[in-house]
Protein backbone atom coordinates (compact mmCIF):
# COMPACT_ATOMS: atom_id res chain seq x y z
CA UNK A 1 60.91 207.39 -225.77
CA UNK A 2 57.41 205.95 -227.53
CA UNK A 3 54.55 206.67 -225.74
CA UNK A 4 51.22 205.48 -226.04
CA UNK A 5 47.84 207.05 -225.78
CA UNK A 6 45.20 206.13 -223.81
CA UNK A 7 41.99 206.37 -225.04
CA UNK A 8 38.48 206.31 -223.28
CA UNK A 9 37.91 202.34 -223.74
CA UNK A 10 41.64 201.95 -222.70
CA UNK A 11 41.20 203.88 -220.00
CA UNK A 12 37.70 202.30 -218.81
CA UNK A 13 39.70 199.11 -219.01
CA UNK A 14 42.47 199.40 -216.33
CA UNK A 15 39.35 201.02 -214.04
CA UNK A 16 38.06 197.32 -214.03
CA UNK A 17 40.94 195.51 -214.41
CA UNK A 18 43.03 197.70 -211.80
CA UNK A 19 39.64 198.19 -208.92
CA UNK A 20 39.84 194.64 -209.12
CA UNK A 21 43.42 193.96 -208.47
CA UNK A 22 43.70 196.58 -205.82
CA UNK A 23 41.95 193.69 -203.40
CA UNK A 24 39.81 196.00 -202.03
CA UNK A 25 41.87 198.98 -201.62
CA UNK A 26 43.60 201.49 -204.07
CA UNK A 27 40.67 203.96 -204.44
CA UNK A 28 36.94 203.70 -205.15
CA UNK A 29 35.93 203.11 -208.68
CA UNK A 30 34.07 206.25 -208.84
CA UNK A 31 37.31 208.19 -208.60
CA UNK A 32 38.80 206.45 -211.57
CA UNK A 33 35.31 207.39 -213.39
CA UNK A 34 35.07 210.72 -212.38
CA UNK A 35 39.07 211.23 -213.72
CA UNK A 36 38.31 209.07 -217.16
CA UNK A 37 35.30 211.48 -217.55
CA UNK A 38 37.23 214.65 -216.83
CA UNK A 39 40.16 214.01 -219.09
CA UNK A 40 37.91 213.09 -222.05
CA UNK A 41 36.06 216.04 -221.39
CA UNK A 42 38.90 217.85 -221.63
CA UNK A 43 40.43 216.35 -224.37
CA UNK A 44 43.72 215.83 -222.30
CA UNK A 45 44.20 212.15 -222.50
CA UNK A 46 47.24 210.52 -220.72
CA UNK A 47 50.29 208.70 -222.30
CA UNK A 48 51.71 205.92 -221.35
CA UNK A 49 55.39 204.69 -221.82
CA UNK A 50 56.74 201.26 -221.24
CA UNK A 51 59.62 201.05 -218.19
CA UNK A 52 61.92 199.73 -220.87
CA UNK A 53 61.56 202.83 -222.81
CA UNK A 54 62.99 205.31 -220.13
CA UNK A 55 66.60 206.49 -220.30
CA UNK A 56 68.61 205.24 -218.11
CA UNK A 57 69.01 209.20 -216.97
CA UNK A 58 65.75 211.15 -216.77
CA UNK A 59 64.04 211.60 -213.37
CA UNK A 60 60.70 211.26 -212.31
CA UNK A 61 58.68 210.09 -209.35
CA UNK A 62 55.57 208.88 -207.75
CA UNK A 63 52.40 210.51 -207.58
CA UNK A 64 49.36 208.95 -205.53
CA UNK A 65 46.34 210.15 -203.04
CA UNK A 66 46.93 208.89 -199.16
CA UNK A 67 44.24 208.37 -196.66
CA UNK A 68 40.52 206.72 -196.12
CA UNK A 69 38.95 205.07 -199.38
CA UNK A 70 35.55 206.10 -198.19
CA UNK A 71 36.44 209.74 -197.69
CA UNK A 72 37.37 209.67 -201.20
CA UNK A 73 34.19 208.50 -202.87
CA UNK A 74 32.25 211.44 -202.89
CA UNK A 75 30.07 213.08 -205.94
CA UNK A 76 33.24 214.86 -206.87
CA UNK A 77 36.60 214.47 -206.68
CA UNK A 78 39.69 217.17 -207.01
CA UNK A 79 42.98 215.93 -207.87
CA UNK A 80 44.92 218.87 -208.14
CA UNK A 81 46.65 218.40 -204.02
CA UNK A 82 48.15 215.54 -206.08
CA UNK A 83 49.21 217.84 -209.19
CA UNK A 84 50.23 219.82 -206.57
CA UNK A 85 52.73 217.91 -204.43
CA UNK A 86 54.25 216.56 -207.84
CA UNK A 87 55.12 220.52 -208.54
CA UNK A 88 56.64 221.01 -205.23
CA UNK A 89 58.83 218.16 -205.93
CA UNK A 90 59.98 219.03 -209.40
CA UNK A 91 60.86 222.25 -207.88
CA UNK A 92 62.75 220.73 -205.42
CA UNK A 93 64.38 218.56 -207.98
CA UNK A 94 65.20 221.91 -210.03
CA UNK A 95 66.75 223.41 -206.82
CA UNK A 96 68.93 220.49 -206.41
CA UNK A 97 70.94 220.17 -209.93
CA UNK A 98 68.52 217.58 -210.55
CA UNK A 99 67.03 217.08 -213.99
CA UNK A 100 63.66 218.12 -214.95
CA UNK A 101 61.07 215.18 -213.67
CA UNK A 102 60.03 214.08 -216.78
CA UNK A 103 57.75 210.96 -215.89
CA UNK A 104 55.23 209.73 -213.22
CA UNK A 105 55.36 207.01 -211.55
CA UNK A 106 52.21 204.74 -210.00
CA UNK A 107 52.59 203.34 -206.65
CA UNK A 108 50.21 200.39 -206.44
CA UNK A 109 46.61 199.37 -208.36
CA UNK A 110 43.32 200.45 -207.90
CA UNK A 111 40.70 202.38 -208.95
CA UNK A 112 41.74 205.55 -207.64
CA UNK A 113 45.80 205.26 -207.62
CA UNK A 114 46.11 204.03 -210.77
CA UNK A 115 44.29 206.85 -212.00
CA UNK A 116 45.92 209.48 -209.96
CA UNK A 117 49.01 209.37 -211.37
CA UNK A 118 47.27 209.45 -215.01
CA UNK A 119 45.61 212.58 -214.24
CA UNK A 120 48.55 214.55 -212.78
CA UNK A 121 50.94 213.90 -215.62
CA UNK A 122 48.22 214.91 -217.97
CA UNK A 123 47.79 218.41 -216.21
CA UNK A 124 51.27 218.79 -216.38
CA UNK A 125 52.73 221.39 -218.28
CA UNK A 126 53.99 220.25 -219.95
CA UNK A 127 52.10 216.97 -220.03
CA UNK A 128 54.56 213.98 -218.93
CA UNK A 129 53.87 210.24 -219.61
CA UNK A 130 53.10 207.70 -216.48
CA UNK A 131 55.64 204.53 -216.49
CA UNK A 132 53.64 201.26 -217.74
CA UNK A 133 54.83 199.90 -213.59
CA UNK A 134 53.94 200.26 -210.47
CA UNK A 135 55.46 199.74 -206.47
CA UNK A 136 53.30 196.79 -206.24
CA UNK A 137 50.93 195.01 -208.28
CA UNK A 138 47.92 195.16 -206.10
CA UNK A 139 47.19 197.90 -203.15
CA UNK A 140 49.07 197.98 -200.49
CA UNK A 141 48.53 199.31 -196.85
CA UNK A 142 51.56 200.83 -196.31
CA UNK A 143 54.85 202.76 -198.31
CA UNK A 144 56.83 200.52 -197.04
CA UNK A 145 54.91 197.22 -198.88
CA UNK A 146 56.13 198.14 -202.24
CA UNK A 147 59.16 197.48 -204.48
CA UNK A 148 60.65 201.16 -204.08
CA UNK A 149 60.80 200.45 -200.59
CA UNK A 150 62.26 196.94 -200.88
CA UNK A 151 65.23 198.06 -203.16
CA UNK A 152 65.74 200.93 -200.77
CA UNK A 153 64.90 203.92 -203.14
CA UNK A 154 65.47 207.35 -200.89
CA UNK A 155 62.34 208.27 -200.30
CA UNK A 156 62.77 212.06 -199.48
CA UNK A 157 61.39 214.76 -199.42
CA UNK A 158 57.99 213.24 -199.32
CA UNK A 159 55.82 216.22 -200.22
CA UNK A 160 52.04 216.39 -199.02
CA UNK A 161 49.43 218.34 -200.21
CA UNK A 162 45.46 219.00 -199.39
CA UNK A 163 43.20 221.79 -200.65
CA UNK A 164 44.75 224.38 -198.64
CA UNK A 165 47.88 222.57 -196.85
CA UNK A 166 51.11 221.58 -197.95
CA UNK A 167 54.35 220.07 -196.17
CA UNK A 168 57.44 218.96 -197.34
CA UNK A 169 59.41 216.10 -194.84
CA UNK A 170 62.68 214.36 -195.10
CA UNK A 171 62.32 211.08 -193.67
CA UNK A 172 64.91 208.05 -193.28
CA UNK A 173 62.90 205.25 -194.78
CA UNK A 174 59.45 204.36 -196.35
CA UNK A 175 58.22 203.01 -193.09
CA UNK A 176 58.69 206.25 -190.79
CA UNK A 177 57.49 208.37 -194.01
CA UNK A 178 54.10 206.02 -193.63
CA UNK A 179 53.80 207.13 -189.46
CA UNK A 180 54.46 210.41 -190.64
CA UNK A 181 51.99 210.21 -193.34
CA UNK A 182 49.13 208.72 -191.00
CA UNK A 183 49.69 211.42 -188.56
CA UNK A 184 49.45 214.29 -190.75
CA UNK A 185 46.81 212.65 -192.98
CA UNK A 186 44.44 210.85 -190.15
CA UNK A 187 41.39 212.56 -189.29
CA UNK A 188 40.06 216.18 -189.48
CA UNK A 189 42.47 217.49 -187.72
CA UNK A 190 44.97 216.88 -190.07
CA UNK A 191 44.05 216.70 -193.57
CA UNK A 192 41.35 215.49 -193.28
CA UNK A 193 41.86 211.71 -194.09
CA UNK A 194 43.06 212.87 -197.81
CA UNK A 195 46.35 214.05 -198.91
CA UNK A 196 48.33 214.37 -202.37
CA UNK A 197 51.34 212.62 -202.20
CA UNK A 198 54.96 212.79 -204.27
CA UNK A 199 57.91 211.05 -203.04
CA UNK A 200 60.77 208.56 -204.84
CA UNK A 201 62.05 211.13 -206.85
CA UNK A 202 64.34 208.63 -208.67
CA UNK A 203 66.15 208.10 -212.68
CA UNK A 204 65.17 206.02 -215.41
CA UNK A 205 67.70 203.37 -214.35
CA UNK A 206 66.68 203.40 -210.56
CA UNK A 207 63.14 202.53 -211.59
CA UNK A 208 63.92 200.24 -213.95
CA UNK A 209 65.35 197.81 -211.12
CA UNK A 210 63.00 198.51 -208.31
CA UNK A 211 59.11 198.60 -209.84
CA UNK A 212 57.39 196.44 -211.37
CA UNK A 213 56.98 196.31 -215.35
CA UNK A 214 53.87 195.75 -216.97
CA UNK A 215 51.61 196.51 -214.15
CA UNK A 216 49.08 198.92 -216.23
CA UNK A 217 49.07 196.90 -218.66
CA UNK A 218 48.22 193.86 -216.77
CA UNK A 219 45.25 195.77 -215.51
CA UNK A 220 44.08 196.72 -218.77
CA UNK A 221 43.97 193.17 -220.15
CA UNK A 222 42.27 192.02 -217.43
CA UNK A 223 39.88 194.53 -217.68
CA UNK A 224 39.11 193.95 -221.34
CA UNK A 225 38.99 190.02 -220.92
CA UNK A 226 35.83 190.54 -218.25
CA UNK A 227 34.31 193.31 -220.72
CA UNK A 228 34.78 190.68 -224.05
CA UNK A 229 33.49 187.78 -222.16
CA UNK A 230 30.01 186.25 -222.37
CA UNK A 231 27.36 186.95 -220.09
CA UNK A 232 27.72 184.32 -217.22
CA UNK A 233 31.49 183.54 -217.84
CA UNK A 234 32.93 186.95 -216.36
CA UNK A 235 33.74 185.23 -213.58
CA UNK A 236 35.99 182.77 -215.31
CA UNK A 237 37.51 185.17 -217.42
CA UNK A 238 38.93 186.75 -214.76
CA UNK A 239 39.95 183.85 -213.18
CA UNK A 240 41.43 182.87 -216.33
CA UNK A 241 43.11 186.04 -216.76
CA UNK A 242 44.89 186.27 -213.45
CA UNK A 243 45.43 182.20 -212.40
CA UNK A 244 43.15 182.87 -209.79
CA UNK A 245 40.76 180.85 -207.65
CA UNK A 246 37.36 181.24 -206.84
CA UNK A 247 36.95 181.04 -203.02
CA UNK A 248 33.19 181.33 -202.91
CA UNK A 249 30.66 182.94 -204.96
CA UNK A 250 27.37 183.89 -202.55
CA UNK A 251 25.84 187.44 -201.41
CA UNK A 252 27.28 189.74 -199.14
CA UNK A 253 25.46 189.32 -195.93
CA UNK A 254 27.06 191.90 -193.59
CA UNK A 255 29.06 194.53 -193.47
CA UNK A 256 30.73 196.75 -190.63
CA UNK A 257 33.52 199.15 -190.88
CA UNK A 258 34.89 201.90 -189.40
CA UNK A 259 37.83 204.38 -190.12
CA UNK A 260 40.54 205.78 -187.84
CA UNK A 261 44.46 206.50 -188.61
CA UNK A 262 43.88 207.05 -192.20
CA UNK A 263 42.81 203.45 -192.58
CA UNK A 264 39.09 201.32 -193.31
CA UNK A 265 38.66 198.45 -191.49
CA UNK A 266 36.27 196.50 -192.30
CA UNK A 267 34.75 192.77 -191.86
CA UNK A 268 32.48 191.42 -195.18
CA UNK A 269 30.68 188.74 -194.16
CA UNK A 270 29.25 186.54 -197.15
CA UNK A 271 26.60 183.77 -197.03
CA UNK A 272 28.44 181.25 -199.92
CA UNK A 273 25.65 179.34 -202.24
CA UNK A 274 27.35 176.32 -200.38
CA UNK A 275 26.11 177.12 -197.48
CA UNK A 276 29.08 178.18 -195.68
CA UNK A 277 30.19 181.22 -194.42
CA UNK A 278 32.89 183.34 -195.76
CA UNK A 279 34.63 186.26 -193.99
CA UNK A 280 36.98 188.80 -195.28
CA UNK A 281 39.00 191.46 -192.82
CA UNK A 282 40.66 194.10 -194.55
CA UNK A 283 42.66 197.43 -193.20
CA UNK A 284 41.81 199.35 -196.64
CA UNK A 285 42.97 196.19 -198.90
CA UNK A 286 41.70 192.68 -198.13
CA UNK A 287 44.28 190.81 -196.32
CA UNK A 288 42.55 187.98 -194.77
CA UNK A 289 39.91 185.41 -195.75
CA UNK A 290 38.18 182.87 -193.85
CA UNK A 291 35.43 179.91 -194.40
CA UNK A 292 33.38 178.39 -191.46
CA UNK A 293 34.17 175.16 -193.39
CA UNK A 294 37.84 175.33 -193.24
CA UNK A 295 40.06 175.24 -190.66
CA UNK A 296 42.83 177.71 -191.80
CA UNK A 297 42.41 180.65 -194.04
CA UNK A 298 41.60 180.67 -197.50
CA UNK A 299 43.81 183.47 -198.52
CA UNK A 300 46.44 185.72 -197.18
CA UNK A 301 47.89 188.77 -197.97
CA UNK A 302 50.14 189.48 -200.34
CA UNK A 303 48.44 187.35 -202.21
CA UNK A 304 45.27 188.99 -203.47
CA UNK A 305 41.36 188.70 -202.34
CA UNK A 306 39.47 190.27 -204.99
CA UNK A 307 35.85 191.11 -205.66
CA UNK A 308 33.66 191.04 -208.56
CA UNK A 309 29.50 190.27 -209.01
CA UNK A 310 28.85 187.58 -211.70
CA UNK A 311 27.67 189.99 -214.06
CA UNK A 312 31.30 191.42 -214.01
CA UNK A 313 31.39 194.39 -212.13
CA UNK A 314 34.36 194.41 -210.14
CA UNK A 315 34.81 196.76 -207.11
CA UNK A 316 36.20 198.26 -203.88
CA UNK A 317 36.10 197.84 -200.14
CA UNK A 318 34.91 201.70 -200.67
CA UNK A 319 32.85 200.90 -203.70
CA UNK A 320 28.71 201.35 -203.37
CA UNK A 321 28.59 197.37 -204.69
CA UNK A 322 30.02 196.07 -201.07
CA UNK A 323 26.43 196.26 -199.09
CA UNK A 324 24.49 193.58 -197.82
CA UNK A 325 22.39 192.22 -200.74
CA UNK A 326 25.08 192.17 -203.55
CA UNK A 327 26.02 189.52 -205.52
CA UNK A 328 29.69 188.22 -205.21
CA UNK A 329 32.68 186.57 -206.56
CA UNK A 330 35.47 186.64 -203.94
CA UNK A 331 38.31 185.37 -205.85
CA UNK A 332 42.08 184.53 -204.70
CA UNK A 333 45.12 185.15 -207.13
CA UNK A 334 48.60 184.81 -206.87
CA UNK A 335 50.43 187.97 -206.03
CA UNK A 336 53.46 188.24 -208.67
CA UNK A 337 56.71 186.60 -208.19
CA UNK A 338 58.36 189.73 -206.74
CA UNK A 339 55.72 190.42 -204.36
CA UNK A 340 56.29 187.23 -202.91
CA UNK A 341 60.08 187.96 -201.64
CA UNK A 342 60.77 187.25 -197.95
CA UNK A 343 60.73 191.33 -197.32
CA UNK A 344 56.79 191.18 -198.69
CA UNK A 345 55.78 188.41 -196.45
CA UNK A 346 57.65 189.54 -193.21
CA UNK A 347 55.69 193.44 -193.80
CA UNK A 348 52.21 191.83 -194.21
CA UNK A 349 53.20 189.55 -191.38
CA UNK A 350 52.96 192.53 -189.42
CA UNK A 351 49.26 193.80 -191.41
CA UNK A 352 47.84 189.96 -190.59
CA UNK A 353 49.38 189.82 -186.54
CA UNK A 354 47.11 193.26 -186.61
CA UNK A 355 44.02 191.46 -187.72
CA UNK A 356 44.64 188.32 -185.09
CA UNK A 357 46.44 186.60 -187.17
CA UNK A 358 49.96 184.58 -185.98
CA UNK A 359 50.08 181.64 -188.66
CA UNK A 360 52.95 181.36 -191.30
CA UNK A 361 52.10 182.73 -194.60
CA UNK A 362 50.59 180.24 -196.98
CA UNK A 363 50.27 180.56 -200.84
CA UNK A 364 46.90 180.88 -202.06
CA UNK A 365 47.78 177.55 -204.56
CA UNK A 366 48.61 175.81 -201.75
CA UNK A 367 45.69 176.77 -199.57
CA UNK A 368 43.12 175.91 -202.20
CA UNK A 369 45.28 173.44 -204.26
C-alpha cells in the first residue's frame, strides 16, 4: 500500500482544520501541538494511507484518548496509555490467529483524537500508517455515535490504559463498552478522567465499509484554506470550505462548565454584533445552539457547531480561546451524508433529550435556509 508522509505544515493543517470540525470536542488544540512538536522533534513523522489502499485482509484498529477535554490540556501531555492499549491489543490479536495489526484507525476529529492515533502508529515498532478515515467526521460523545458502531463492527476486547492501569473488557456492543468506559474512566477514582483506548480490531475490508473515507484529509484542506486566506476572509473560507453557515459572529460573554462522568458540560453564552443573544450547550462537543431572536434552534447535533475568531484561529470547548472576552465565529455545517442516517439522529436524539431538548431533528440548511 502507498503511504504518505506527513510533514510539519501538513500536520499543523489537520490541527486547525480537525479542532475545528470536532464542534467543540475531540481534544484541546494544545494536545495536537504538543504531539506535532514531539514527532518533529523526534524526527518520527506519521504516514498516512488512503482507505482504498488497504488490503482487503490486513487488520488493524482504533486508537483514541477517552475522558474530560479539560483534564487533557495541561503543559504536557503523555500519549504512551494510548501506545499502550494498542500493544495489548495486537497481542491479543497475535494470541488469537489473527494477523499482525498493521494500521490505525481514528475514531472521530479533533484536535487531540486526530492526533492520537498519529502519534501511536508512529511509536510503533515498527511504525504503522493511520487510515486517511475516521468513525465519524466530527467528535462525537459517545462509541456508539460513530460508523463502526452503526455497521455493527465487534467491538471487543476494548483495552484501557492510564499511566499505571490497564484493563482489558469484552463487551456486547459499542453502547455498553461507552457505560463501561465512563465508569472506569470518570473521576479520580478511576482513571482519573483520562484513559488510552483500543478497540474495533477489524480487516482492511471491514473498514472499508463501515468508516468514513477522506476524513483527514478533509481536515487538512480545511485547515490550509483558513491558513491561505486573506486577513479578514478566514471566516468565509471556512465557510466556503465546509458549506457552512455563519450563525452569529459576536464575543463570548459567559462561560460556565463543569465536569462529571467523563464528560464537560458547558453553556457559551455569546453577545452577537446584532444584538442578540446566542447560546451554545455542549456535553464535550457542541450539540445545541440557540438565538434569543429565534424561536427554534439554530443548529442541532449531528450537524456541526463550530468555533473560530475572525482572525482564524479555530478552537475547542477545552481550548484557552473559549473565555469571556474572545472574539467569535460560531458557524453551522452540514454533518456528511452518512452521519445523517436515521441510526445518527435517533443516538443524538438521546444527547439533545439530555440537554432539554424534545424537538425533531432539523437540518442546519433548513434551519437557516
Amino acid at each position: 500500500m502507498t503511504c504518505t508522509s506527513l510533514d510539519k505544515q501538513a500536520l499543523e493543517d489537520i490541527l486547525a482544520g480537525a479542532t475545528f470540525l470536532g464542534s467543540g470536542g475531540g481534544g484541546p488544540r494544545v494536545v495536537g501541538q504538543m504531539i506535532i512538536d514531539s514527532l518533529v522533534k523526534a524526527g518520527t513523522l506519521p504516514t498516512l494511507v488512503a482507505l482504498d489502499d488497504l488490503d482487503d485482509d490486513a487488520w488493524g484498529a482504533m486508537s483514541a484518548f477517552a475522558g474530560s477535554p479539560d483534564d487533557a490540556s495541561s503543559d504536557t501531555f503523555d500519549w504512551s496509555p494510548a501506545t499502550k492499549a494498542f500493544q495489548d491489543l495486537q497481542a491479543w490479536a497475535k494470541s488469537a490467529g489473527k494477523p499482525a495489526l498493521s494500521f490505525v484507525l481514528p475514531i472521530e476529529l479533533g484536535g487531540g483524537n486526530s492526533f492520537i492515533p498519529l502519534a501511536v502508529a508512529a511509536s510503533l515498532s515498527p511504525p504503522a500508517p493511520v487510515v486517511d478515515t475516521s468513525g465519524a467526521r466530527r467528535a462525537v460523545p459517545s462509541l456508539a455515535e460513530t460508523t463502526f458502531a452503526e455497521a455493527n463492527v465487534p467491538i471487543s476486547p476494548m483495552v484501557l490504559a492510564s499511566p499505571t492501569d490497564q484493563m482489558s473488557v469484552t463487551v456486547s456492543n459499542a453502547t455498553v463498552a461507552d457505560n463501561v468506559l465512563r465508569a472506569v474512566v470518570g473521576g479520580q477514582q478511576g482513571f482519573g478522567n483520562e484513559a488510552g483506548v483500543a478497540a474495533w480490531a477489524m480487516t482492511g475490508a471491514t473498514a472499508k465499509k463501515s468508516s468514513i473515507g477522506g476524513a483527514t484529509t478533509y481536515a487538512q484542506g480545511l485547515g490550509a484554506a483558513i491558513r491561505t486566506a486573506p486577513a479578514g476572509d478566514k471566516v468565509g473560507a471556512a465557510l466556503g470550505y465546509t458549506s457552512g453557515f455563519l450563525l452569529c459572529q459576536g464575543t463570548i460573554a459567559t462561560v460556565n462548565a463543569e465536569t462529571s462522568g467523563g464528560f464537560d458540560h458547558t453553556t457559551v453564552e455569546i453577545k452577537a454584533d446584532d444584538g442578540t443573544v446566542v447560546r451554545v450547550f455542549s456535553q464535550n462537543e457542541n450539540l445545541i445552539a440557540y438565538s434569543s431572536a429565534h424561536p427554534t434552534p439554530l443548529c442541532l447535533a449531528p450537524d456541526l457547531i463550530c468555533y473560530m475568531t475572525p482572525a482564524g484561529v479555530c478552537f475547542s470547548n477545552a481550548d484557552a480561546e473559549l473565555v469571556p472576552g474572545t472574539e467569535v465565529a460560531l458557524i453551522g455545517i452540514p454533518a456528511p451524508a452518512a452521519m445523517r442516517t436515521p441510526y445518527f439522529i435517533t443516538q443524538f436524539a438521546q444527547d439533545l433529550l439530555g440537554l432539554g431538548y424534545g424537538g425533531p431533528w432539523v437540518p442546519v440548511e433548513r434551519l437557516r435556509g
